[in-house]
Protein backbone atom coordinates (compact mmCIF):
# COMPACT_ATOMS: atom_id res chain seq x y z
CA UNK A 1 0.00 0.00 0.00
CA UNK A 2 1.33 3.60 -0.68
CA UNK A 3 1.11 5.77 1.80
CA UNK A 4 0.53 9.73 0.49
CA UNK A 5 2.19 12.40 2.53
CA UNK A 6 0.79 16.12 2.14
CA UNK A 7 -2.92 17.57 1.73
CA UNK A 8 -4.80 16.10 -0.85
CA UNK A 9 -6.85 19.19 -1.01
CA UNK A 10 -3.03 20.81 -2.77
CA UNK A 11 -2.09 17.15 -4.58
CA UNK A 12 -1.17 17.60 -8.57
CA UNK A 13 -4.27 15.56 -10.14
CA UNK A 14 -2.09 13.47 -11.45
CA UNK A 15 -0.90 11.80 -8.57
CA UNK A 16 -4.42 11.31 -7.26
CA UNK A 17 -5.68 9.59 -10.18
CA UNK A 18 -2.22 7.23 -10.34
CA UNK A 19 -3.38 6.72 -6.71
CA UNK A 20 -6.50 6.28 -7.11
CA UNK A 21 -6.27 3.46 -9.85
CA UNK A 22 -3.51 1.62 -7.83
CA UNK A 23 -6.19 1.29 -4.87
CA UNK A 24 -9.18 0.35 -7.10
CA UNK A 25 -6.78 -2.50 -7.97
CA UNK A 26 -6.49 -1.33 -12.23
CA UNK A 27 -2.65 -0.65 -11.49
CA UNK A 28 -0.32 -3.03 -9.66
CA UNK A 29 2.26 0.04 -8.28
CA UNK A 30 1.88 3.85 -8.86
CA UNK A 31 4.46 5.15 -11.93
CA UNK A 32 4.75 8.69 -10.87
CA UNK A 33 7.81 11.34 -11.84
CA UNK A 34 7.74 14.33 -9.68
CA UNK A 35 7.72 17.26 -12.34
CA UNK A 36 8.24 20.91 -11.40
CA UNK A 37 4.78 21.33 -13.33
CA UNK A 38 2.82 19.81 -10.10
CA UNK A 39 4.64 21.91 -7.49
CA UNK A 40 3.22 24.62 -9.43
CA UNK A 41 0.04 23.11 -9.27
CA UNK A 42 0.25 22.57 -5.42
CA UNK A 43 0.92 26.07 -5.34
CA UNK A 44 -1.65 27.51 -7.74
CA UNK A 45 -4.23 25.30 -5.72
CA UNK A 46 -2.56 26.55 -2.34
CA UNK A 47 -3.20 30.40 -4.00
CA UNK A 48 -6.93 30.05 -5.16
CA UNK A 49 -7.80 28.39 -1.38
CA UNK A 50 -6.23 31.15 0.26
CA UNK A 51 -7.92 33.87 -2.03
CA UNK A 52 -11.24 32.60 -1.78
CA UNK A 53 -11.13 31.85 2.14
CA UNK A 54 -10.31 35.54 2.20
CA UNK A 55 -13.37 36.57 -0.21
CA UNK A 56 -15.78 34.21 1.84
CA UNK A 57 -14.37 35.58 4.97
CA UNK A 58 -14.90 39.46 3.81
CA UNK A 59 -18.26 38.84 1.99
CA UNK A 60 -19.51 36.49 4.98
CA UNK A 61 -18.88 39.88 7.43
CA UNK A 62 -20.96 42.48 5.44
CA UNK A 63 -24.36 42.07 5.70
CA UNK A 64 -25.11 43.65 1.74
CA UNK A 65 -23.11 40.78 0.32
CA UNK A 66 -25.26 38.11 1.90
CA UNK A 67 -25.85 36.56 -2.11
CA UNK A 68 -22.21 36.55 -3.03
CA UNK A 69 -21.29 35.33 0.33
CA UNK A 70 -23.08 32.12 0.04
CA UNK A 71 -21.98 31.86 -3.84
CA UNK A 72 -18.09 32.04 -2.53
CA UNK A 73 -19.27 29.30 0.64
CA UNK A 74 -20.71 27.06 -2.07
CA UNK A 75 -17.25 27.31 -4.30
CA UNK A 76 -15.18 26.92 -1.16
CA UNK A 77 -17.00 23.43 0.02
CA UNK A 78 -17.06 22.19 -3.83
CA UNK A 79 -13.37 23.48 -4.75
CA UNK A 80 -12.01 22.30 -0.92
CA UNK A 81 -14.42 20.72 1.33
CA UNK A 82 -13.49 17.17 0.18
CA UNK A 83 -10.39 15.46 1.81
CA UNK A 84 -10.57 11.90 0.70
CA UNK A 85 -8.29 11.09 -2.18
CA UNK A 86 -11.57 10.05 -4.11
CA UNK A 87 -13.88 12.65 -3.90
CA UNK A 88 -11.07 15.35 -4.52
CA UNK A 89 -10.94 14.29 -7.96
């Protein structure tokens, strides 16, 4: 079994499907090269959860963005409010 280390939430895709197919028993072992392209993913994720936990934050606190506030609370459960490797996908 392969252990992940790190948030799923901030994984590269890539890895979660390879993942995902080696536990659903279609792949054997998990072929995977670390490329610079999914730390920039990781960090593009990390980015867009920090910028819309600060929107849903700021909208959530004024009353005359009550719409938009639960627009950005729906996007933040859909985009981050999974943490198994198999709904994040």
């Amino acid at each position: 079994m392969t252990i992940l280390k790190g948030t799923v939430q901030f994984m590269a895709l890539e890895l979660l499907t390879a993942f995902v197919k080696q536990q659903s028993g279609r792949a054997s072992q998990i072929a995977f090269e670390q490329k610079p392209s999914h730390d920039i993913q990781s960090i593009v994720l990390v980015l867009v959860y920090t910028l819309l936990r600060r929107l849903r934050s700021i909208a959530m606190s004024n009353v005359a963005y009550k719409n938009e506030a639960a627009m950005l609370n729906d996007a933040f459960k859909d985009a981050f409010g999974r943490n198994t490797v198999k709904f994040i996908r």
